[in-house]
N, C-alpha and C. Protein backbone atom coordinates (compact mmCIF):
# COMPACT_ATOMS: atom_id res chain seq x y z
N UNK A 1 119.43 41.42 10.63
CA UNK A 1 119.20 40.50 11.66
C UNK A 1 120.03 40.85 12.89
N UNK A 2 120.75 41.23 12.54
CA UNK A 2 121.80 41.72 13.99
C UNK A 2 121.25 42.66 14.66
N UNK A 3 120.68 43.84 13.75
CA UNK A 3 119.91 44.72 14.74
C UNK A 3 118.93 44.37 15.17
N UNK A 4 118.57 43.32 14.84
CA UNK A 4 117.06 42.95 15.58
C UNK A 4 117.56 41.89 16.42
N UNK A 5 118.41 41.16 16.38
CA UNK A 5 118.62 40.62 17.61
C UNK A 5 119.59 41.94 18.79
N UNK A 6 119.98 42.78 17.94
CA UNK A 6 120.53 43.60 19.12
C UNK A 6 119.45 44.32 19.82
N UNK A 7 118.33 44.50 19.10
CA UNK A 7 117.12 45.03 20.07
C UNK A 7 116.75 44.65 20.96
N UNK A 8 116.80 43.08 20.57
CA UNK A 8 115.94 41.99 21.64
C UNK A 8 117.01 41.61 23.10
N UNK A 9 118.00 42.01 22.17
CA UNK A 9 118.83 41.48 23.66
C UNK A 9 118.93 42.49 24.38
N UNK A 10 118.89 44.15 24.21
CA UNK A 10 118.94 45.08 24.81
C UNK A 10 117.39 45.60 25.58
N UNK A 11 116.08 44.96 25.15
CA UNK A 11 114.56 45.01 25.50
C UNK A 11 114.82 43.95 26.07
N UNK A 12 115.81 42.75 25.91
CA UNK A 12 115.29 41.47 27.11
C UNK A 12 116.98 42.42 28.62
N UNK A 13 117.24 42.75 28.12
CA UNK A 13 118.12 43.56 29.27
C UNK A 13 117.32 44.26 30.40
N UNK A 14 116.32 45.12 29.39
CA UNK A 14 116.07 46.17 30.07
C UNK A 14 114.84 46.10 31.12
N UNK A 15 114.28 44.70 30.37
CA UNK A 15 113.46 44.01 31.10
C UNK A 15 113.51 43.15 32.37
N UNK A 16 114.64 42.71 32.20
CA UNK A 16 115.31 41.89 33.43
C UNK A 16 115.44 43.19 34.65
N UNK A 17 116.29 44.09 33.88
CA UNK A 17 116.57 45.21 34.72
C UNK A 17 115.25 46.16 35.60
N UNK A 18 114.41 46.00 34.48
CA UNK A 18 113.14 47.02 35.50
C UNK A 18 112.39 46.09 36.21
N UNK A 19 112.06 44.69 35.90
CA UNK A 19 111.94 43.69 37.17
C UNK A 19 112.44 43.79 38.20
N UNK A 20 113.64 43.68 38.16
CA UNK A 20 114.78 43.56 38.81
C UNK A 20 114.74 44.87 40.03
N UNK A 21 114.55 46.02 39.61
CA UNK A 21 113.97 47.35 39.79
C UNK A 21 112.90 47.27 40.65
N UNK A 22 111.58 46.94 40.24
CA UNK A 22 110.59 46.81 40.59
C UNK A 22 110.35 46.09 41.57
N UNK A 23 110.79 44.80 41.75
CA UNK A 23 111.18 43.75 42.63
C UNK A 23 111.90 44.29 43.84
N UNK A 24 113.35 44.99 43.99
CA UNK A 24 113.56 45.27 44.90
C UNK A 24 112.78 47.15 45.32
N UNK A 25 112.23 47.59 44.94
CA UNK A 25 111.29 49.06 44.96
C UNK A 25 110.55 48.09 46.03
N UNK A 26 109.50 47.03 45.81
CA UNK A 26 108.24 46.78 46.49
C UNK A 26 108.87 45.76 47.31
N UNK A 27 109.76 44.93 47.66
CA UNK A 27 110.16 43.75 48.61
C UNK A 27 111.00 44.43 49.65
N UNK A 28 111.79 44.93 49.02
CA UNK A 28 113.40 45.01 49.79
C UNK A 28 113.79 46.75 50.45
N UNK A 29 113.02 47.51 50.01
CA UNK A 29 113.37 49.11 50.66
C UNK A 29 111.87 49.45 51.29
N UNK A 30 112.38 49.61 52.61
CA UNK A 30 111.49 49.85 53.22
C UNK A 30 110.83 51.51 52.66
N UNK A 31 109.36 51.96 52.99
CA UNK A 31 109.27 53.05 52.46
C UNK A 31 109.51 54.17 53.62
N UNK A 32 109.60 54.83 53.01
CA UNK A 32 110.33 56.22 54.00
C UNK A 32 108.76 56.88 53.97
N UNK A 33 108.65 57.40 55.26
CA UNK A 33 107.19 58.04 55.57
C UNK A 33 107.52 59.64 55.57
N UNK A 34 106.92 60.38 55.31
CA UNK A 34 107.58 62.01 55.29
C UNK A 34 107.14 62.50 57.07
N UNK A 35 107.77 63.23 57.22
CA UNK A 35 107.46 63.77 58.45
C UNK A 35 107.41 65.24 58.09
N UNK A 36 106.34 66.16 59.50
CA UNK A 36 106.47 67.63 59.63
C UNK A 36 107.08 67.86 60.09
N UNK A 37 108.30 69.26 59.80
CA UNK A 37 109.50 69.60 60.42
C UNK A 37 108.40 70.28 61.79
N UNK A 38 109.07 70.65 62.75
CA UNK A 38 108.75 71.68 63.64
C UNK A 38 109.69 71.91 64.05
N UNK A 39 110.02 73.27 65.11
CA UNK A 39 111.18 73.59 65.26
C UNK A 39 110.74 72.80 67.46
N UNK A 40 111.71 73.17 67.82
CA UNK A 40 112.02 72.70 69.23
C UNK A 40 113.54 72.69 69.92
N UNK A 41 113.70 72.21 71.11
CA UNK A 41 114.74 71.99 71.45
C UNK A 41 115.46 70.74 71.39
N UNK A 42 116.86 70.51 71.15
CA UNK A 42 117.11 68.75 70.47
C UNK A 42 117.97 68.91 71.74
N UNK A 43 117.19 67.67 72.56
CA UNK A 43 117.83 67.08 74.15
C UNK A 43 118.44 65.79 73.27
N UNK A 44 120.25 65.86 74.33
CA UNK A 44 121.05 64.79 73.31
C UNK A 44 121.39 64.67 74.86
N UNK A 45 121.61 62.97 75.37
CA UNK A 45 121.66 62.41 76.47
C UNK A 45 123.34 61.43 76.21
N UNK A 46 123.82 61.62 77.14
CA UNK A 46 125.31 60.22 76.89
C UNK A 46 125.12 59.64 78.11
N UNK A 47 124.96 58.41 77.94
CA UNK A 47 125.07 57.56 78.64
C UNK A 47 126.70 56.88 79.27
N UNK A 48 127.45 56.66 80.23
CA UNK A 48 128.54 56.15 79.87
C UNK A 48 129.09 55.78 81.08
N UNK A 49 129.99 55.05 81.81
CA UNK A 49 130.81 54.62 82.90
C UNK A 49 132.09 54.99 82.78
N UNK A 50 132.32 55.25 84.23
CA UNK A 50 134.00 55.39 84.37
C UNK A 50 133.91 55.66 85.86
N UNK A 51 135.30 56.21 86.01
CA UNK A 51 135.90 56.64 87.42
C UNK A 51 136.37 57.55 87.01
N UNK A 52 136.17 58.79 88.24
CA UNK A 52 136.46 60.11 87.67
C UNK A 52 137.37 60.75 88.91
N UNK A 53 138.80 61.11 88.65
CA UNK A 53 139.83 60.89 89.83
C UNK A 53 140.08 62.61 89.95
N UNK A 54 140.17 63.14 91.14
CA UNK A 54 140.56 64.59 91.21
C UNK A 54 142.04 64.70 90.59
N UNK A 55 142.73 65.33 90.37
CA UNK A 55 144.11 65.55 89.90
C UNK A 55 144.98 66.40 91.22
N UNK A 56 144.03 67.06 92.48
CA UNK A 56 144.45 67.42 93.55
C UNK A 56 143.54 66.93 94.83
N UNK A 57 144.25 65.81 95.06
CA UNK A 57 143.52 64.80 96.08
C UNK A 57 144.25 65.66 96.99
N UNK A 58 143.60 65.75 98.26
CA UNK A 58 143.97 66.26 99.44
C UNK A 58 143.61 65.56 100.60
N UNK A 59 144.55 64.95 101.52
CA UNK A 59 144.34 64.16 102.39
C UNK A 59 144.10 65.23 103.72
N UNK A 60 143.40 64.61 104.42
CA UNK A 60 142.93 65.21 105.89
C UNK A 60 143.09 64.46 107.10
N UNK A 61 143.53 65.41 108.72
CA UNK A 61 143.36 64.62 109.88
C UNK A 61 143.37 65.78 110.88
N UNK A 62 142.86 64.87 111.56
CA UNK A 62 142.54 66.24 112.75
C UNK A 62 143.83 65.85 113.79
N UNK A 63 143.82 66.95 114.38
CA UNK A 63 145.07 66.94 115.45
C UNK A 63 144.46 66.70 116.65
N UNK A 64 143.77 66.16 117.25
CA UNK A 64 143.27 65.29 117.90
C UNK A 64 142.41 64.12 117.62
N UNK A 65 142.25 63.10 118.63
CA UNK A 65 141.09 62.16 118.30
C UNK A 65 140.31 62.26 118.68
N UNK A 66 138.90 61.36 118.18
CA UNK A 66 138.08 61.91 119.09
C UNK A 66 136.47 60.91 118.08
N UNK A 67 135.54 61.25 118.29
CA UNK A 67 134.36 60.45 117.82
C UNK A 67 133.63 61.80 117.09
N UNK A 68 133.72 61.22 115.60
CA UNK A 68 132.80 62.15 115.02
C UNK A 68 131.52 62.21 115.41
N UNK A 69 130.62 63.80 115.36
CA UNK A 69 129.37 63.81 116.12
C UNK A 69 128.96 64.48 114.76
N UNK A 70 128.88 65.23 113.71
CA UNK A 70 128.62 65.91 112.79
C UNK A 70 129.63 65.78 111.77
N UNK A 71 128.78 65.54 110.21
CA UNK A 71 129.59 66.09 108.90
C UNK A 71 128.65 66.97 108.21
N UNK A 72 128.75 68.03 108.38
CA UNK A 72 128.01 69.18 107.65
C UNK A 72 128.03 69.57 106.30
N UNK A 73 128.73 68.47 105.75
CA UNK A 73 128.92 68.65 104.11
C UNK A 73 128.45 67.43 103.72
N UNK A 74 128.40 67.31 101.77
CA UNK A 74 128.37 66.20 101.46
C UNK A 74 129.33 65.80 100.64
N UNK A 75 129.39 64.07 100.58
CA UNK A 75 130.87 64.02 99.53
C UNK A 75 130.65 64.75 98.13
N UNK A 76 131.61 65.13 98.17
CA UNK A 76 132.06 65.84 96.40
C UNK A 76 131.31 67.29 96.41
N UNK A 77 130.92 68.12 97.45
CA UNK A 77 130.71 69.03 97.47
C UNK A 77 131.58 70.24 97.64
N UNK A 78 130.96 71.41 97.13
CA UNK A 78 132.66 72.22 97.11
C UNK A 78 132.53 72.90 98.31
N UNK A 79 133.77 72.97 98.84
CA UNK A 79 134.13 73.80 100.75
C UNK A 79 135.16 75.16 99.99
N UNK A 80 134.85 76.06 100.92
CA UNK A 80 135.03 76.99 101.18
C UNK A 80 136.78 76.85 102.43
N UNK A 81 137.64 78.05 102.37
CA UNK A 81 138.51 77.80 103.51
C UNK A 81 137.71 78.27 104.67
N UNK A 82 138.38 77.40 105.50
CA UNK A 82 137.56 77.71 107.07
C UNK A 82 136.59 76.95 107.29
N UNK A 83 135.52 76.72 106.39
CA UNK A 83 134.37 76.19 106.34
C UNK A 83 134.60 74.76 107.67
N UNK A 84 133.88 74.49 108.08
CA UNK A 84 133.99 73.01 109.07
C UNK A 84 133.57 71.99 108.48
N UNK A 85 134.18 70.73 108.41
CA UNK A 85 134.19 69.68 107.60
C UNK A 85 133.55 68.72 108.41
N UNK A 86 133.87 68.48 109.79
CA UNK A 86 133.12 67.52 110.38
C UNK A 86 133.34 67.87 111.85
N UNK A 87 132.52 67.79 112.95
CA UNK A 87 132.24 67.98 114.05
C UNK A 87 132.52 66.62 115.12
N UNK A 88 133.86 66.85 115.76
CA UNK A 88 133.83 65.99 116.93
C UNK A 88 133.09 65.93 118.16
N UNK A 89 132.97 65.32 118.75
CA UNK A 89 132.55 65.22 120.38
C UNK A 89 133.73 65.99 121.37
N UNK A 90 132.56 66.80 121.89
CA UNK A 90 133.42 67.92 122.83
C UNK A 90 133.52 67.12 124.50
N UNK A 91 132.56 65.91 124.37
CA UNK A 91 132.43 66.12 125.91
C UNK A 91 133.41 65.86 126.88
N UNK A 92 134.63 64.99 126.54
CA UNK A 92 135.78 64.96 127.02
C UNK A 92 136.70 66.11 127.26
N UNK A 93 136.65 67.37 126.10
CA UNK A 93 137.21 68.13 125.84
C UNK A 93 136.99 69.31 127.09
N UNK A 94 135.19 69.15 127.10
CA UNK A 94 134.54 70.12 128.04
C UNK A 94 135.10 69.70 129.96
N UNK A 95 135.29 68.33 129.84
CA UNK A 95 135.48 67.84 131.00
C UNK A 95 136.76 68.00 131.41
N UNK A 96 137.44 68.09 130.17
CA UNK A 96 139.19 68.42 130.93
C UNK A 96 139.54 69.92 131.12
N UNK A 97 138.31 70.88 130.11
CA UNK A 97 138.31 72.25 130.43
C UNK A 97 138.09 72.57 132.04
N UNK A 98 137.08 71.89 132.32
CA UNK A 98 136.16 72.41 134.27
C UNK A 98 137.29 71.69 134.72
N UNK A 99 138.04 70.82 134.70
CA UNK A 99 139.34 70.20 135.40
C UNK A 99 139.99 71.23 135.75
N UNK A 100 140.36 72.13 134.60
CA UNK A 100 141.82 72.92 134.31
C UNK A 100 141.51 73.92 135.15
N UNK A 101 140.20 74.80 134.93
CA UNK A 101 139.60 75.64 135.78
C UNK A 101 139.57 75.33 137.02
N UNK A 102 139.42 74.37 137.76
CA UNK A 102 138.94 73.55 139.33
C UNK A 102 140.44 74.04 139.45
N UNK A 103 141.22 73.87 138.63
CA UNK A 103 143.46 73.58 139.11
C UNK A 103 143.42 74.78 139.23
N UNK A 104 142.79 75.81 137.97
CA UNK A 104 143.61 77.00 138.59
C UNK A 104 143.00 77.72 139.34
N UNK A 105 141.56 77.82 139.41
CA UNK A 105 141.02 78.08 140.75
C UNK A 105 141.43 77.84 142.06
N UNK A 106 142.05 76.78 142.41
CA UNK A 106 142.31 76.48 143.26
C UNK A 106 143.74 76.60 143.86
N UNK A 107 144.90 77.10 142.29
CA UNK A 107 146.21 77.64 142.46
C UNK A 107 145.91 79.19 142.95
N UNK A 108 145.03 79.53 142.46
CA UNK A 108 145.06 80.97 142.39
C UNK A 108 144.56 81.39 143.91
N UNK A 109 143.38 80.78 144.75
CA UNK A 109 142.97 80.81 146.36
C UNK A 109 144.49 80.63 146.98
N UNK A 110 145.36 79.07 146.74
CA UNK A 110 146.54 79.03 147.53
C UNK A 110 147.33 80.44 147.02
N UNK A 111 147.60 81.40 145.99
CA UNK A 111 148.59 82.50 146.02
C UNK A 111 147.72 83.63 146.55
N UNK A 112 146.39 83.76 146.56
CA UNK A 112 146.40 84.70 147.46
C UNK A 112 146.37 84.34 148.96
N UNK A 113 146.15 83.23 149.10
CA UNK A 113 146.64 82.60 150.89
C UNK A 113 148.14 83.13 151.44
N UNK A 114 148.79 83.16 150.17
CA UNK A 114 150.33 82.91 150.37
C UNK A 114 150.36 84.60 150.77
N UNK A 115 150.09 85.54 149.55
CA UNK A 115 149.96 86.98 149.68
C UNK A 115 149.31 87.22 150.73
N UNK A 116 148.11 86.68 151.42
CA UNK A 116 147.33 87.80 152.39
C UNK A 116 147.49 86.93 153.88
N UNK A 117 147.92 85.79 153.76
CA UNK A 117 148.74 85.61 155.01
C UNK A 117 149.76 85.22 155.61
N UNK A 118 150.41 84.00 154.97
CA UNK A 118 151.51 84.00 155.25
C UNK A 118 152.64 84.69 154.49
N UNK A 119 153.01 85.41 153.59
CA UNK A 119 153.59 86.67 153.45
C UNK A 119 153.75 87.39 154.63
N UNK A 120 152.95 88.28 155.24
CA UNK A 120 152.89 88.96 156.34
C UNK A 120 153.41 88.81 157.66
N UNK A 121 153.55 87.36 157.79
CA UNK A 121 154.11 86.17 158.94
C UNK A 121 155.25 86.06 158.49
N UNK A 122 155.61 85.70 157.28
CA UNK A 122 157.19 85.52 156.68
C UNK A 122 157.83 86.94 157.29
N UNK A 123 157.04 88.06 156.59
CA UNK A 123 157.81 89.07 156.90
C UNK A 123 158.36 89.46 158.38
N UNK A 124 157.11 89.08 159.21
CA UNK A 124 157.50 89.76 160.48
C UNK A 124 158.24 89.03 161.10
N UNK A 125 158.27 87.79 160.62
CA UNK A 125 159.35 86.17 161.59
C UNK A 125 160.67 87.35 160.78
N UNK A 126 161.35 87.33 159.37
CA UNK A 126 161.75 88.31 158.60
C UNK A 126 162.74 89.36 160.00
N UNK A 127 161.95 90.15 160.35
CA UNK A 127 162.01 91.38 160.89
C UNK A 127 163.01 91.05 162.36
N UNK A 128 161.47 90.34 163.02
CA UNK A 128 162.02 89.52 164.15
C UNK A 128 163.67 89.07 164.36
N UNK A 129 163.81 87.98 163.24
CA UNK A 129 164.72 87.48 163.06
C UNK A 129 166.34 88.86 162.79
N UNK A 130 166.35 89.87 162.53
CA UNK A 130 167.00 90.78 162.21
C UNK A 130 167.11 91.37 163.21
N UNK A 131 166.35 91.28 164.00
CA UNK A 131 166.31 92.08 165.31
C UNK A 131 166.97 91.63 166.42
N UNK A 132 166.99 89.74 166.35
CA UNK A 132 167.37 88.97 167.16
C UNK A 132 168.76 88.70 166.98
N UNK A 133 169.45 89.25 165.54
CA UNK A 133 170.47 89.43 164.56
C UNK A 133 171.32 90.37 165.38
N UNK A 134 170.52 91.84 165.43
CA UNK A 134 170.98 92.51 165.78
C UNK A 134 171.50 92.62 167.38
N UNK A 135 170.61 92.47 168.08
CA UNK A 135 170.71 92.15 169.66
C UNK A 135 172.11 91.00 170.15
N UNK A 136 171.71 89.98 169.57
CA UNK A 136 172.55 88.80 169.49
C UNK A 136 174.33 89.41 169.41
N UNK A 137 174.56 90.07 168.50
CA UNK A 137 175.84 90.14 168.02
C UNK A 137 176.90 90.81 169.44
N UNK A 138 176.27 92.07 169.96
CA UNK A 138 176.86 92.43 171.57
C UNK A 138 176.66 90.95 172.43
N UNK A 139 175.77 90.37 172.69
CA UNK A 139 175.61 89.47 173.74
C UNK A 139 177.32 88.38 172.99
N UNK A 140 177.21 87.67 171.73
CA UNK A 140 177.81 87.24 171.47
C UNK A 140 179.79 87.44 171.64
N UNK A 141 179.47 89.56 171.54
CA UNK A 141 180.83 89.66 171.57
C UNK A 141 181.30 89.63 173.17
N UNK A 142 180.13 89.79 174.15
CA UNK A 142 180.31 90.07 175.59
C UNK A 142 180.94 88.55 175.86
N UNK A 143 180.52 87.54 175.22
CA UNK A 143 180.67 85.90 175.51
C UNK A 143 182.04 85.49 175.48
N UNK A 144 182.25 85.93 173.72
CA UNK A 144 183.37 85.92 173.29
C UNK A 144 184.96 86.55 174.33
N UNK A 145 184.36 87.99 174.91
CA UNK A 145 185.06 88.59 174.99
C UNK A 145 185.35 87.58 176.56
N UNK A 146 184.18 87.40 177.37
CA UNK A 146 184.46 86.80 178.64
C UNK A 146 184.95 85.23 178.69
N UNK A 147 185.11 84.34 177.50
CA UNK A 147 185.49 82.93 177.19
C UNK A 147 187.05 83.30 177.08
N UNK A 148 187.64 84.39 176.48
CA UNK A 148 188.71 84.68 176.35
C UNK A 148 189.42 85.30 177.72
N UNK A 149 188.65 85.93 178.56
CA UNK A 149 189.67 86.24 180.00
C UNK A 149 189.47 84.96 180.48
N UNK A 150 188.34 84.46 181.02
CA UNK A 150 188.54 83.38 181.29
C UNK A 150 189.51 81.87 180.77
N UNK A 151 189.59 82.19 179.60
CA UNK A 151 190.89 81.27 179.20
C UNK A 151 192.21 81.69 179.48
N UNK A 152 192.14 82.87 180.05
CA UNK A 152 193.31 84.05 179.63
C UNK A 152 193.70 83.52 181.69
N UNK A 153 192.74 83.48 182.56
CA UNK A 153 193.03 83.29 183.35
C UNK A 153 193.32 81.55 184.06
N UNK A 154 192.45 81.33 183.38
CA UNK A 154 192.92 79.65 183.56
C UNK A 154 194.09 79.07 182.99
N UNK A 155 194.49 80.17 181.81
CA UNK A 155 196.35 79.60 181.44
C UNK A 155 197.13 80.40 182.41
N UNK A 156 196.45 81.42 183.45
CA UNK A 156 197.34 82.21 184.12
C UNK A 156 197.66 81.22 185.28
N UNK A 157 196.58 80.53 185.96
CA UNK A 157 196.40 79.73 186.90
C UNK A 157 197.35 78.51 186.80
N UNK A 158 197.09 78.04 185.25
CA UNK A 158 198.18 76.68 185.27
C UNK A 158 199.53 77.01 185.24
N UNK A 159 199.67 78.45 184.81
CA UNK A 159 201.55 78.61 184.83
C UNK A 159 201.44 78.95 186.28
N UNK A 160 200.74 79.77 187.21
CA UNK A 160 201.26 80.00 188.68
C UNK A 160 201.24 77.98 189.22
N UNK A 161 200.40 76.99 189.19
CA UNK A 161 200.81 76.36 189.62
C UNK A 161 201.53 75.20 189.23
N UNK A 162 202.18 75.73 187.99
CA UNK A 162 203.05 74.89 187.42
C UNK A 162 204.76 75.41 188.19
């Protein structure tokens, strides 16, 4: 009797169990469908956010001011040295150039005025003047020499009528 109840309890086991089996086979696992392999390329995409910081930030300024007229690049694009980064407005720049030119144009007419004519006038007033230098110095000593008899005789005069 024991083995026959050990049958029954091990056939009512096994029964519970392949229910049990069966039950979750057809309710509870979905069925897996087979697929054809093929071969191809496997595109893998990441999606994701952040902020993405250079580690050599480089600050910029121009040595003048002025109104940007051109940026010939775009942000985060890579530059080259030399390359031009952004284009100011010249027209102030151009206007103080024809200024500078008008100044020295117009220094440069007064030094050759100075060279091609009055130079030439300096010199000969110059000359003149050396000449009038020279002449001068006899007349001066003749003056000299005649202020002195004449003093020479007017102290002679006050001792005779003293």
């Amino acid at each position: 009797m024991l083995r026959r109840s050990w049958a029954l309890s091990t056939g009512a086991v096994g029964l519970v169990c392949g229910v049990i089996f069966l039950f979750y086979q057809i309710l509870w696992i979905e069925k897996i469908q087979p697929l054809v392999v093929s071969s191809g390329s496997i595109v893998q995409t990441i999606v994701a956010s952040g902020h993405v910081e250079n580690p050599h930030r480089i600050s910029l300024s121009a040595q003048v001011t002025g109104t940007v007229s051109d940026v010939p690049v775009a942000e985060g694009q890579a530059v080259k040295q030399g390359q031009i980064l952004l284009q100011l407005e010249d027209s102030e720049a151009k206007s103080a150039l024809k200024q500078a030119q008008a100044i020295l144009n117009q220094a440069q007419s007064n030094l050759r005025q100075l060279r091609e004519l009055k130079l030439p006038v300096a010199k000969q007033a110059q000359i003149q003047s050396e000449a009038n230098l020279e002449s001068g110095i006899p007349q001066i000593s003749r003056q000299i020499m005649m202020s002195k008899l004449k003093w020479r005789n007017a102290n002679a005069t006050n001792e005779i009528r003293l």
